[in-house]
Protein backbone atom coordinates (compact mmCIF):
# COMPACT_ATOMS: atom_id res chain seq x y z
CA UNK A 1 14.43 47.85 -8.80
CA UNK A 2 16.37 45.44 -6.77
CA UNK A 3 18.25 42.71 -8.32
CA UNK A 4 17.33 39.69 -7.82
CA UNK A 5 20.88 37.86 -8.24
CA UNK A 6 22.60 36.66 -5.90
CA UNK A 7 24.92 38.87 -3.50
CA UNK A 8 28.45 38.29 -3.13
CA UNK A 9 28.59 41.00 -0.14
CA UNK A 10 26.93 38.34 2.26
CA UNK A 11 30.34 35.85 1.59
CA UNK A 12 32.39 39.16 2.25
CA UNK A 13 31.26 39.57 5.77
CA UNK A 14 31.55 36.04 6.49
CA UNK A 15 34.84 35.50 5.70
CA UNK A 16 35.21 38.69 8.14
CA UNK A 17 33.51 36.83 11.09
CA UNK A 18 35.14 33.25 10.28
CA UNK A 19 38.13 32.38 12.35
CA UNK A 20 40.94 34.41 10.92
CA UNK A 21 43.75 32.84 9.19
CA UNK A 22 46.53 33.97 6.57
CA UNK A 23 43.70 32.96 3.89
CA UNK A 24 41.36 36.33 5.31
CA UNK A 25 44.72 37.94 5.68
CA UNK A 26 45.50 37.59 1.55
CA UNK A 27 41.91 38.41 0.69
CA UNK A 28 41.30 41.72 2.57
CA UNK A 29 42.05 43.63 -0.05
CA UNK A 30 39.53 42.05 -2.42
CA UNK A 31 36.69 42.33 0.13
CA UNK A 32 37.59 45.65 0.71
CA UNK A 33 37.30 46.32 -3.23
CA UNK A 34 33.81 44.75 -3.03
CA UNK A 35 32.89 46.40 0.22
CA UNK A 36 33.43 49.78 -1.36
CA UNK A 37 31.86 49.16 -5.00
CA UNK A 38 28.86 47.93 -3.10
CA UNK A 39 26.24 50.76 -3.35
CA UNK A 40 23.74 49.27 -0.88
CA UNK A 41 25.64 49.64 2.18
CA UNK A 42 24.83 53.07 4.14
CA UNK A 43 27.84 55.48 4.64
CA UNK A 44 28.07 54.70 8.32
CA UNK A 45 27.94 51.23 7.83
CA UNK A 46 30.59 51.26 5.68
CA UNK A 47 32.40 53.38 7.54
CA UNK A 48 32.31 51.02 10.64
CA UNK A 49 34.05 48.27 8.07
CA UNK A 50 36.50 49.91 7.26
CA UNK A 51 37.51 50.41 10.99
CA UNK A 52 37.23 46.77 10.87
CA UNK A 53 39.70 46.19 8.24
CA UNK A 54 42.24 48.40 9.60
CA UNK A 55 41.61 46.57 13.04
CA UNK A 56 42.92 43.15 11.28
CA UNK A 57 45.85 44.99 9.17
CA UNK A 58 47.03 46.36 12.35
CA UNK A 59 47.52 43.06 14.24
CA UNK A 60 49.79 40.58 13.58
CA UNK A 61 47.82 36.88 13.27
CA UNK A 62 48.26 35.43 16.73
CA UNK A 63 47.45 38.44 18.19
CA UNK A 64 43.96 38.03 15.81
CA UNK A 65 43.60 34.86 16.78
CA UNK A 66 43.55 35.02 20.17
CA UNK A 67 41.08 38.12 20.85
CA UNK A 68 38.59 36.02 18.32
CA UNK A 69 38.73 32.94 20.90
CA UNK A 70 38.70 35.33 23.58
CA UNK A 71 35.64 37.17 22.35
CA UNK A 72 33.39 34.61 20.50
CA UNK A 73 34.04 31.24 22.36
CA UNK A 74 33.81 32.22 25.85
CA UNK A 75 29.95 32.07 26.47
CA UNK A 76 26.60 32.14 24.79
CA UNK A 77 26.02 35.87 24.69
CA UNK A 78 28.12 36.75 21.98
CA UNK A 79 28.77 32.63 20.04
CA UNK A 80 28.43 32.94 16.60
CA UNK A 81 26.62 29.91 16.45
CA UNK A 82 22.94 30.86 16.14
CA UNK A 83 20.97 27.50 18.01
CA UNK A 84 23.13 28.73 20.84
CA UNK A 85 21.45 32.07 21.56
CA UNK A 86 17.41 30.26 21.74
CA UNK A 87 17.63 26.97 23.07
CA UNK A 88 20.38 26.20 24.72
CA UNK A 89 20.94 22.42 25.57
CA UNK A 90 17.97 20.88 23.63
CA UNK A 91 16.85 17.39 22.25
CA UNK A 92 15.18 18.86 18.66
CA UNK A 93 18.85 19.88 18.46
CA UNK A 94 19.54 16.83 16.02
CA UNK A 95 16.84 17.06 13.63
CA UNK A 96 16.91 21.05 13.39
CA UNK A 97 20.78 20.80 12.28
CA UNK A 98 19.25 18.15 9.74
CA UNK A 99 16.82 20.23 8.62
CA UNK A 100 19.40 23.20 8.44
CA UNK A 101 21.82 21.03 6.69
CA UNK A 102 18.97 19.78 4.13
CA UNK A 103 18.23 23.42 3.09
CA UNK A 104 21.82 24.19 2.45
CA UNK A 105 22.77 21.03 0.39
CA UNK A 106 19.26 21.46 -1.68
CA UNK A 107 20.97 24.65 -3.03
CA UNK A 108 24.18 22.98 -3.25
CA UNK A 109 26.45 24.12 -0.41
CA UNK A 110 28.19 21.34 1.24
CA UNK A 111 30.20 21.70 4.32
CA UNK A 112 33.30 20.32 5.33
CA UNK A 113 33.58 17.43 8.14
CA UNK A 114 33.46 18.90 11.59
CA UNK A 115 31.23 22.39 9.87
CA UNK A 116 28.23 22.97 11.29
CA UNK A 117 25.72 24.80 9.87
CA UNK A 118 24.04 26.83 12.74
CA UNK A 119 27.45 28.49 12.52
CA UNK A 120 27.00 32.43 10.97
CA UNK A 121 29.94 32.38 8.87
CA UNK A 122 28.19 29.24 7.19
CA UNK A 123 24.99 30.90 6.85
CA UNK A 124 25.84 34.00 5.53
CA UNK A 125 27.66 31.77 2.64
CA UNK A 126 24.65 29.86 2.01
CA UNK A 127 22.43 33.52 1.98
CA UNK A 128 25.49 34.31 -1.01
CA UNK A 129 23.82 31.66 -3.25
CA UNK A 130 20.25 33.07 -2.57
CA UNK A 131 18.49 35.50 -4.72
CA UNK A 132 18.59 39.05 -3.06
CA UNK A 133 14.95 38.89 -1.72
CA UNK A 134 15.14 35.02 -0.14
CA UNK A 135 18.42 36.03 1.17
CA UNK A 136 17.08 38.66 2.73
CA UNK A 137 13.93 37.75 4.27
CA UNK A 138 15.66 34.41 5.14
CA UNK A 139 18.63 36.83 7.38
CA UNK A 140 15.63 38.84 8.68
CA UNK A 141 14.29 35.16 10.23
CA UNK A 142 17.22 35.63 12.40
CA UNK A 143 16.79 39.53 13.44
CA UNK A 144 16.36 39.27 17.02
CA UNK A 145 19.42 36.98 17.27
CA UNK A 146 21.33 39.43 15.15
CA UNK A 147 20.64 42.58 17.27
CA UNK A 148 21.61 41.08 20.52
CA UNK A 149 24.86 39.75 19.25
CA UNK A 150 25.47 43.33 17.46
CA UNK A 151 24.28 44.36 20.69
CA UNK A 152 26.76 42.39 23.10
CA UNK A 153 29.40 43.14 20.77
CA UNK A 154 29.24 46.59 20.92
CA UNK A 155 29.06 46.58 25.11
CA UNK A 156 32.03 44.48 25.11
CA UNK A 157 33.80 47.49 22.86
CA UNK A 158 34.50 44.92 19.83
CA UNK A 159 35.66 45.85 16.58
CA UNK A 160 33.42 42.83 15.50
CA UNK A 161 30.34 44.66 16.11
CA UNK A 162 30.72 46.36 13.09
CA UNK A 163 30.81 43.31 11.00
CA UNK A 164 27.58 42.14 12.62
CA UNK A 165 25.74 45.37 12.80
CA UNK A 166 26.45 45.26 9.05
CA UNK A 167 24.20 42.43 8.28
CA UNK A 168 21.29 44.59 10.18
CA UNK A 169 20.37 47.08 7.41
CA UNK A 170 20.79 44.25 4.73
CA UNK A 171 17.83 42.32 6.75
CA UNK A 172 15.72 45.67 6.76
CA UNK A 173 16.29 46.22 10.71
CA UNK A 174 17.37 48.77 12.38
CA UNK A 175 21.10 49.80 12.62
CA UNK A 176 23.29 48.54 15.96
CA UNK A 177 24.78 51.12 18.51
CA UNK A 178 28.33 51.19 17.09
CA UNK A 179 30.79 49.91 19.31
CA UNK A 180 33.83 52.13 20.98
CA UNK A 181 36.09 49.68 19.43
CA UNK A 182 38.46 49.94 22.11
CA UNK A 183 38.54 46.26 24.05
CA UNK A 184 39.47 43.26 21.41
CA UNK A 185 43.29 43.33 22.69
CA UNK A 186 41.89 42.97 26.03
CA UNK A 187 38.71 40.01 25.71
CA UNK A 188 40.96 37.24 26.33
CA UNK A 189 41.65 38.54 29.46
CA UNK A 190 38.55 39.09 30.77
CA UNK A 191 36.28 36.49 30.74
CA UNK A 192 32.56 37.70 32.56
CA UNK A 193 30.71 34.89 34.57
CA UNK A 194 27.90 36.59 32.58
CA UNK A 195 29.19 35.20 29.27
CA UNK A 196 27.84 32.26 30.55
CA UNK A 197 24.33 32.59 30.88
CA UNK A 198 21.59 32.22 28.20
CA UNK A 199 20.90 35.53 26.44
CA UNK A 200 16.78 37.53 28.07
CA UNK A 201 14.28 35.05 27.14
CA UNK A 202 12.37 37.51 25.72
CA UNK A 203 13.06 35.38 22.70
CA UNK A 204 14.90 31.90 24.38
CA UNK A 205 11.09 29.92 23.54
CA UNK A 206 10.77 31.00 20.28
CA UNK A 207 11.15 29.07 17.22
CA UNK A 208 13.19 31.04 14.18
CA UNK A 209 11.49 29.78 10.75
CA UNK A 210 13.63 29.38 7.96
CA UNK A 211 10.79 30.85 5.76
CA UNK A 212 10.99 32.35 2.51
CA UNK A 213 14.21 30.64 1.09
CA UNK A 214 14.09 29.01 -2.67
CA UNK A 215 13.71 25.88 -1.36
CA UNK A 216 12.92 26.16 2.54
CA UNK A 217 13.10 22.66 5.00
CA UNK A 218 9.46 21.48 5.56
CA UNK A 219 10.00 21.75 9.21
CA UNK A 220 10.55 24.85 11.01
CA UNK A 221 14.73 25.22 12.06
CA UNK A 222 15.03 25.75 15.56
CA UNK A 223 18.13 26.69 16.74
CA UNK A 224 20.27 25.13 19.87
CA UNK A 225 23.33 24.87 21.58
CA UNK A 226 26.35 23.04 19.77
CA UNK A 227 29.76 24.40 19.60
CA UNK A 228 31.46 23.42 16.49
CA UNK A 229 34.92 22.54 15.35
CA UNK A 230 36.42 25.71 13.93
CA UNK A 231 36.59 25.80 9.86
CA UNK A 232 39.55 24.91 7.89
């Protein structure tokens, strides 16, 4: 039976895909504990983490740093901010973040000044305080977002891919192409003019419902373009 309590494995991988600082640096060790103890994870999954977590112990911070910038804030295709990757530039932009930002506070997570909460880090902490089956049917909402930024992620040869194709199986999808893992010292180097560009609308005019959480916004979220300040 599954539990129904809340998981701590969906604050794990955020902190993985949150702007890394000395504070991820201290607490790899404890996510890697909870990464391993956590039996729902399949073997290759796991196994693409801990590629991850050797990526980060290999690098010194700066070096971190800057392939992050290089890789997520360069362009639409692979931002980590989900209203980015559907609407781009849109005026329900204001009252979806309020709706977002309702949801989250009505299950008491409140986010610093200059936090938005389109941003996935922020999500997947909010999913943390969820019971197992709202979490997950409220991560599945955002699927199609999830696959093409796994997706990009792995073309671009980032270790991140593995972080994100992580969260696939725990929304019941199907698993990412794993990346070659061989470009993040490179991707602040090479910006693409494609990077740029809205991601296929095969998905651009749809609206992503927020259905299915404990206590869901009335209105359905739709995401949009807004480019946060970075966490503290």
């Amino acid at each position: 039976m599954m539990s129904t309590a809340p998981d701590p494995t969906y604050a794990a991988l955020a902190a993985l895909l949150d702007y890394p600082d000395e504070s991820l640096v201290a607490a790899l060790d404890s996510i890697d504990a909870h990464l391993r103890e956590h039996a729902r994870l399949p073997k290759a999954v796991r196994a693409g983490l801990d590629r991850f977590l050797a990526y980060v112990r290999e690098r010194d911070l700066l070096t971190l740093q800057e392939n992050y910038v290089g890789l997520f804030d360069r362009g639409r295709a692979t931002s980590l901010y989900l209203f980015e990757h559907v609407h781009g530039e849109s005026r329900d932009r204001g009252q979806a973040m309020v709706d977002l930002l309702q949801m989250y506070e009505r299950n008491g997570l409140i986010l610093n000044q200059g936090e938005l909460p389109d941003y996935l880090p922020v999500f997947l902490e909010y999913l943390s305080r969820l019971p197992v089956p709202d979490a997950r049917k409220l991560l599945a909402e955002t699927g199609e977002i999830l696959s093409a930024l796994a997706g990009q992620l792995a073309q671009r040869g980032s270790h991140y891919g593995f972080v994100v194709g992580a969260l696939l199986p725990m929304a019941g999808l199907a698993p990412a192409d794993a990346p070659d893992a061989t470009a993040d010292d490179v991707a602040a180097e090479r910006p693409s003019a494609a990077d740029y560009r809205a991601l296929d609308a095969s998905y651009a005019d749809e609206a992503v419902r927020f259905v299915g959480a404990a206590t869901p916004a009335e209105e359905p979220v739709r995401f949009y373009d807004q480019r946060p300040a970075r966490r503290t």
